[in-house]
Protein backbone atom coordinates (compact mmCIF):
# COMPACT_ATOMS: atom_id res chain seq x y z
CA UNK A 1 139.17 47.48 195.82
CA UNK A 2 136.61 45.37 197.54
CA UNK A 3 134.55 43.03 195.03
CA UNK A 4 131.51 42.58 196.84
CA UNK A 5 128.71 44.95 198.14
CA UNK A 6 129.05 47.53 200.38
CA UNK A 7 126.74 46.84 203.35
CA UNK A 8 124.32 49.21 204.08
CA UNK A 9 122.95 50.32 207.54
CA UNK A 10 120.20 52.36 208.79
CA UNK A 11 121.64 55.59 208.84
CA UNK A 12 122.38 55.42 204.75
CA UNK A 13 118.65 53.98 204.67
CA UNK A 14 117.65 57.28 205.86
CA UNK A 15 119.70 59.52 203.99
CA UNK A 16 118.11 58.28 200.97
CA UNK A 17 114.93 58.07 202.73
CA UNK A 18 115.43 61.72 202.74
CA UNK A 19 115.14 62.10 198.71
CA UNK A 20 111.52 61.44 199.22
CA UNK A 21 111.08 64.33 200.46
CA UNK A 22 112.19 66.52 197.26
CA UNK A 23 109.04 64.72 195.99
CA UNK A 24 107.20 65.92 198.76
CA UNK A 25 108.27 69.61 198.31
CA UNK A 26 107.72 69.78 194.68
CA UNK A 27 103.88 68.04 195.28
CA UNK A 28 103.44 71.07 197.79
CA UNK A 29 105.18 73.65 195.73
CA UNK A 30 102.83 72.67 192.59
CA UNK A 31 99.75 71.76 195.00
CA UNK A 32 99.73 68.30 193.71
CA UNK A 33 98.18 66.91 196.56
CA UNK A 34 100.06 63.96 196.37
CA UNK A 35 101.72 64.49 199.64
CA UNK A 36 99.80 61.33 201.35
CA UNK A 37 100.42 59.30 199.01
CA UNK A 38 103.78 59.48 198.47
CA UNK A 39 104.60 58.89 202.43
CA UNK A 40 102.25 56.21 202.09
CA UNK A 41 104.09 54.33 198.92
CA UNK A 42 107.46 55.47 201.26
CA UNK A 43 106.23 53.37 204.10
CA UNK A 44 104.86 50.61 202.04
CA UNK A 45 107.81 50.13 200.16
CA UNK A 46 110.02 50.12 203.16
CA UNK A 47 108.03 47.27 204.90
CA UNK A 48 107.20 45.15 201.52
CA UNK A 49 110.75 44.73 200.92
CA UNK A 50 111.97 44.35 204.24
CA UNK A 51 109.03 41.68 204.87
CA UNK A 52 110.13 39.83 201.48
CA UNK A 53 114.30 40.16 202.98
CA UNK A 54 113.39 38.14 205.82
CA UNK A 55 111.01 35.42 203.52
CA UNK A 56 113.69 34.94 200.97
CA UNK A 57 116.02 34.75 203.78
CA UNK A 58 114.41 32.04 205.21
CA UNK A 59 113.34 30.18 202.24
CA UNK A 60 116.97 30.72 201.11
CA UNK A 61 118.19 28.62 204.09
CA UNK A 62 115.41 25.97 203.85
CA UNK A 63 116.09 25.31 199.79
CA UNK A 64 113.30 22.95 199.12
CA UNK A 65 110.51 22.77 196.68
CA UNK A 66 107.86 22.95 199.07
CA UNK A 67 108.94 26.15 200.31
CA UNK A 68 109.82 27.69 196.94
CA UNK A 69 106.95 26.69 194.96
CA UNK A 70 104.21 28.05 197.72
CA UNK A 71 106.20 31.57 197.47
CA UNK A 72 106.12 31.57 193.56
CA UNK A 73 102.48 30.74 193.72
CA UNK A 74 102.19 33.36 196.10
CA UNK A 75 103.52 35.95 193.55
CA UNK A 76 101.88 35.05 190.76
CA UNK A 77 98.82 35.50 192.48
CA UNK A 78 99.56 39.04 193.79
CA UNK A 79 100.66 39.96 190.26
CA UNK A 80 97.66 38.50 188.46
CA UNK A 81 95.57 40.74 191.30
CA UNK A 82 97.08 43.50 190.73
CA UNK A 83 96.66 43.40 187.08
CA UNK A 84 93.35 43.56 187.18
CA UNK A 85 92.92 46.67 189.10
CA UNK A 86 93.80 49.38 186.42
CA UNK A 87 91.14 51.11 184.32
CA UNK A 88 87.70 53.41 184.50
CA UNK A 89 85.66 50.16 183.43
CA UNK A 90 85.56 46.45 184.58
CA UNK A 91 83.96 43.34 183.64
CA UNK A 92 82.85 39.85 185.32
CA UNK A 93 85.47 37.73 185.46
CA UNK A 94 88.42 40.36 184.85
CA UNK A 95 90.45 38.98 187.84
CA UNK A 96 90.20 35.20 186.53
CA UNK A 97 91.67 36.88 182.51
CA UNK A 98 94.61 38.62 184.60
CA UNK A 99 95.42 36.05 186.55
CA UNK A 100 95.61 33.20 183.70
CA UNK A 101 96.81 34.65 181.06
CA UNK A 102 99.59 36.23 183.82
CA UNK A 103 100.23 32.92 185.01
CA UNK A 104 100.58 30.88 181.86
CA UNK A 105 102.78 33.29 179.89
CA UNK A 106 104.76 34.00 183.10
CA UNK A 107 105.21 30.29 184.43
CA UNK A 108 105.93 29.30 180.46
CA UNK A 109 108.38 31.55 179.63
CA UNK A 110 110.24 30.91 183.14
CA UNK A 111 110.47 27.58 182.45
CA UNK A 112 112.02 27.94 179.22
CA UNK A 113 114.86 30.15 180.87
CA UNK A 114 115.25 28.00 184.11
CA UNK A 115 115.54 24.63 182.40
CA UNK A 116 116.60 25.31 178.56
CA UNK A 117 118.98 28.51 178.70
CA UNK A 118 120.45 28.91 182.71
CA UNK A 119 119.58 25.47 183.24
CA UNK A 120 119.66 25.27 186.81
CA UNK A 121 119.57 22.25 189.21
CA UNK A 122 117.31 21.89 190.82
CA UNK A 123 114.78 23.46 189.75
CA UNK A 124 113.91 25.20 192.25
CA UNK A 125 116.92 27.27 193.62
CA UNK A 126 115.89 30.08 195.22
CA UNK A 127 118.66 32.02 194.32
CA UNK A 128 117.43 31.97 190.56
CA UNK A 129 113.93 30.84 190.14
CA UNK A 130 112.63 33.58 192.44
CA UNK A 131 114.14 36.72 190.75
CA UNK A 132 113.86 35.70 187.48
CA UNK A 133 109.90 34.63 188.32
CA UNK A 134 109.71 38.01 189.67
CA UNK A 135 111.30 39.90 187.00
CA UNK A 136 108.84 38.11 184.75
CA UNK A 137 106.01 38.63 186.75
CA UNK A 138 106.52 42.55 187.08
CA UNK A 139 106.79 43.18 183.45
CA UNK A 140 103.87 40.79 182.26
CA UNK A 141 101.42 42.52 184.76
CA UNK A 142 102.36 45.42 183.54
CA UNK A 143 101.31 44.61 179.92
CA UNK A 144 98.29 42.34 180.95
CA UNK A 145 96.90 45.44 182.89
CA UNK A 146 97.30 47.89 179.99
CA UNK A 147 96.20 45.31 177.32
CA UNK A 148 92.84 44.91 179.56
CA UNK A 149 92.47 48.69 179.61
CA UNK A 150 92.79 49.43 176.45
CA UNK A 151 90.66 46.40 175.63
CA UNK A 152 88.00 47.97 177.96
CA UNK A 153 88.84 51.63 177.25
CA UNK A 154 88.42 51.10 172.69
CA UNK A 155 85.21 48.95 173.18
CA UNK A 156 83.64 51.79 175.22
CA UNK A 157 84.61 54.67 173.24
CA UNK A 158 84.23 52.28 169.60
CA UNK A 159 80.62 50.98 170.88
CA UNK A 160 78.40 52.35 168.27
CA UNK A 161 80.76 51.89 165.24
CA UNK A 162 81.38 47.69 167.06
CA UNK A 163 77.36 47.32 167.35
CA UNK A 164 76.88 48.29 163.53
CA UNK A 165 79.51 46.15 162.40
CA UNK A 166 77.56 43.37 164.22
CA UNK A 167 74.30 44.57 162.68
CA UNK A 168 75.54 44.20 158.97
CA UNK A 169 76.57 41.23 159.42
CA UNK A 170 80.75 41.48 160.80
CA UNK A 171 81.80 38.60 162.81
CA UNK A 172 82.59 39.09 166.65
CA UNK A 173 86.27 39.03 165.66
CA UNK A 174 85.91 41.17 162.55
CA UNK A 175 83.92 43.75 165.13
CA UNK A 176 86.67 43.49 167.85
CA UNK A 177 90.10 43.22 166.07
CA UNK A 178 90.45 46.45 165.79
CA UNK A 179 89.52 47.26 169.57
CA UNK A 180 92.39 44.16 169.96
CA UNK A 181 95.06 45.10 167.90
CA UNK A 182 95.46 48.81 169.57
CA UNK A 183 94.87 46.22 173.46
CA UNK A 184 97.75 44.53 172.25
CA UNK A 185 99.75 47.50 171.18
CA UNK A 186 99.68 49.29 173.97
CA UNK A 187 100.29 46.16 176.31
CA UNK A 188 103.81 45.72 174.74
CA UNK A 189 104.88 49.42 174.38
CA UNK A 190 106.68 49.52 177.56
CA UNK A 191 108.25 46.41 177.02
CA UNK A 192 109.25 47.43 173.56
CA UNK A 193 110.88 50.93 175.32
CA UNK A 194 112.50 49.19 177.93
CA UNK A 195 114.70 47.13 175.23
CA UNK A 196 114.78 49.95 172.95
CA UNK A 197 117.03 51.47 175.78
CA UNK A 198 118.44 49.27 177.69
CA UNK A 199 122.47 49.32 177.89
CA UNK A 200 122.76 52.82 176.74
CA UNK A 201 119.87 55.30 178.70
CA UNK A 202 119.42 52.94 181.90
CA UNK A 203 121.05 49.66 183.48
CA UNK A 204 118.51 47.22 184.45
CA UNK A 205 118.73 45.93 188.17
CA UNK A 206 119.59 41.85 187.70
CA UNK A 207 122.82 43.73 185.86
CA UNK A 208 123.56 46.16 188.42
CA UNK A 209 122.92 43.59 190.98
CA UNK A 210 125.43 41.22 189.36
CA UNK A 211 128.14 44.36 188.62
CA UNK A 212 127.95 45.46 192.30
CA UNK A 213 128.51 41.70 193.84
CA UNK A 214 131.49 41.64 192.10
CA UNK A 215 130.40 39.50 188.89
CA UNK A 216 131.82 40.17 185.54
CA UNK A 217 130.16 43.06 183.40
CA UNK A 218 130.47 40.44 180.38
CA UNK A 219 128.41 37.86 182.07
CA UNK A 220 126.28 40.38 183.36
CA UNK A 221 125.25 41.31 180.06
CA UNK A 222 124.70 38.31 179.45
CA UNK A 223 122.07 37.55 181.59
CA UNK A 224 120.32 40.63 181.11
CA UNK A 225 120.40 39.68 177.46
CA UNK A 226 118.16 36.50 178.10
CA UNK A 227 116.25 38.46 181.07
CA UNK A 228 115.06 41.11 178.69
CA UNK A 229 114.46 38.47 176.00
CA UNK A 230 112.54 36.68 178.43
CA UNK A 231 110.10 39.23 179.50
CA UNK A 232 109.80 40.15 176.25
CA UNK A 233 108.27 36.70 175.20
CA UNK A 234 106.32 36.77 178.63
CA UNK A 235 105.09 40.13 178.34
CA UNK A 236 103.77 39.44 174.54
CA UNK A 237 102.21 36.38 175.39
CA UNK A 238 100.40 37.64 178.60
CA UNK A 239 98.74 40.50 176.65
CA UNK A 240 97.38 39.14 173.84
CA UNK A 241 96.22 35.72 175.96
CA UNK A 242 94.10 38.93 178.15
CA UNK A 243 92.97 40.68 175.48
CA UNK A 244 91.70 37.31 173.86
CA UNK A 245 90.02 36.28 177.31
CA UNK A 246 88.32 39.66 177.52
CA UNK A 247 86.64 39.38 174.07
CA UNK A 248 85.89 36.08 174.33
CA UNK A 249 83.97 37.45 177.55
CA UNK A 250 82.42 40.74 176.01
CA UNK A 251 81.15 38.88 172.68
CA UNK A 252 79.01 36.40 172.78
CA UNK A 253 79.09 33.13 170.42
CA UNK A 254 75.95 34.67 168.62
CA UNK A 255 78.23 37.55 167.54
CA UNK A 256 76.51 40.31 169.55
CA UNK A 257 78.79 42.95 172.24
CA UNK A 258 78.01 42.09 175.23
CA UNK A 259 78.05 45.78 176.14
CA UNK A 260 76.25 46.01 179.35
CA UNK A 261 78.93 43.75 180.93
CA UNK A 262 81.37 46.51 180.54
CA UNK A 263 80.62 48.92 183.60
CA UNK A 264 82.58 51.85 186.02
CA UNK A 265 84.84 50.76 188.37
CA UNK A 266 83.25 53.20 191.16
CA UNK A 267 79.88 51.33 190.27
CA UNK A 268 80.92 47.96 190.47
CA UNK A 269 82.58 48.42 194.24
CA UNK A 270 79.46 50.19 195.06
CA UNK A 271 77.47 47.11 194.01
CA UNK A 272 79.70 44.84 195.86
């Protein structure tokens, strides 16, 4: 039995290529109108990971700080962009709240794993600092952009019952905890399912990964264990730090909602 990967060419490339198009039938079948799209995210997919094979590639070979650190930079900024892109309603200065509390939690938590639990050296190896940065990243976003939402989302549709709170005299926070608490909630849920399954319903990749190179499923475990633990932390922290950005952006230090900062998406663009 051979203990590393199989390598993969083209040809199986395509044949699973070809599963994309069950997608495609049942979008035509249903009259999704999703058909575009999904070639699109096909395509996209195809050359974002190939582009990233030949980057890591190359910063693989170079190993230095200089390289890895630009490329981790890189990331975080991507992920702390595309954070802020989900939701009906925006603010002023959403980007900045994604991309700091994305890159503190993220950065923080990473560190903690790279130099306190793996404890790697250097630093910087590629081979570890950039997947587990990434794993990070992925999940954190993924709560930060929710948390925002939902932030956005309960302030809109709470507005009257927030603004007479304020009137009888309610704090800021005792207006917008509320609003908060169901931000934060909803930032962590996925997080929360993802361990709540993990082992028995689905095997994440980093385990997978590790399983098909030959690695054993022990150690494997292992890792995931701190992974999951990691992006638990990261995920947690990078939610509420958003949600706590947004208010603090929304309310004002006079204790009024700063309501007509909150506006549509489609509007905003427009304006731009």
């Amino acid at each position: 039995m051979n203990g590393g990967l199989q390598n993969l060419g083209l040809g199986d490339i395509a044949i699973a290529a070809l599963l994309v198009f069950v997608n495609g039938a049942v979008s035509v079948l249903l009259k999704l109108d999703l058909e575009r799209k999904l070639a699109w995210a096909a395509v996209r997919t195809v050359v974002q990971l190939l582009a990233i094979g030949y980057v890591l590639g190359w910063v693989f070979a170079y190993d230095r700080w200089y390289v890895v650190l630009p490329l981790m930079v890189l990331m975080t900024l991507i992920a702390g962009f595309a954070g802020s892109q989900r939701g009906q309603r925006t603010y002023g200065g959403q980007r900045v709240d994604s991309i700091v509390s994305i890159w503190v939690s993220a950065w923080l938590v990473a560190a903690v794993g790279l130099f306190l639990v793996i404890r790697i050296r250097p630093w910087y190896e590629p081979q570890y600092a950039i997947p587990i940065l990434g794993m990070i990243l992925g999940n954190t976003l993924t709560g930060v952009s929710l948390g925002i939402e939902r932030m956005t989302t309960e302030l809109t549709a709470r507005r009257d019952r927030v603004e007479t709170a304020l009137a009888l005299g309610a704090t800021r926070w005792e207006a917008a905890q509320a609003p908060a608490r169901e931000a934060v909630r909803a930032g962590m849920i996925p997080t929360l399912n993802q361990m709540a399954v993990v082992g028995v319903v689905s095997l994440p990749g980093m385990m997978t990964g590790q399983v098909l190179a030959g690695q054993s499923p022990l150690q494997a475990v292992r890792y995931q264990i701190v992974i999951m633990f990691l992006i638990a932390a990261s995920s947690a922290l990078g939610t509420v730090g958003a949600v706590l950005l947004a208010y603090r952006r929304l309310f004002s230090a006079e204790h009024r909602f700063l309501a007509a900062r909150l506006v549509e998406r489609t509007k905003r663009r427009a304006a731009g």
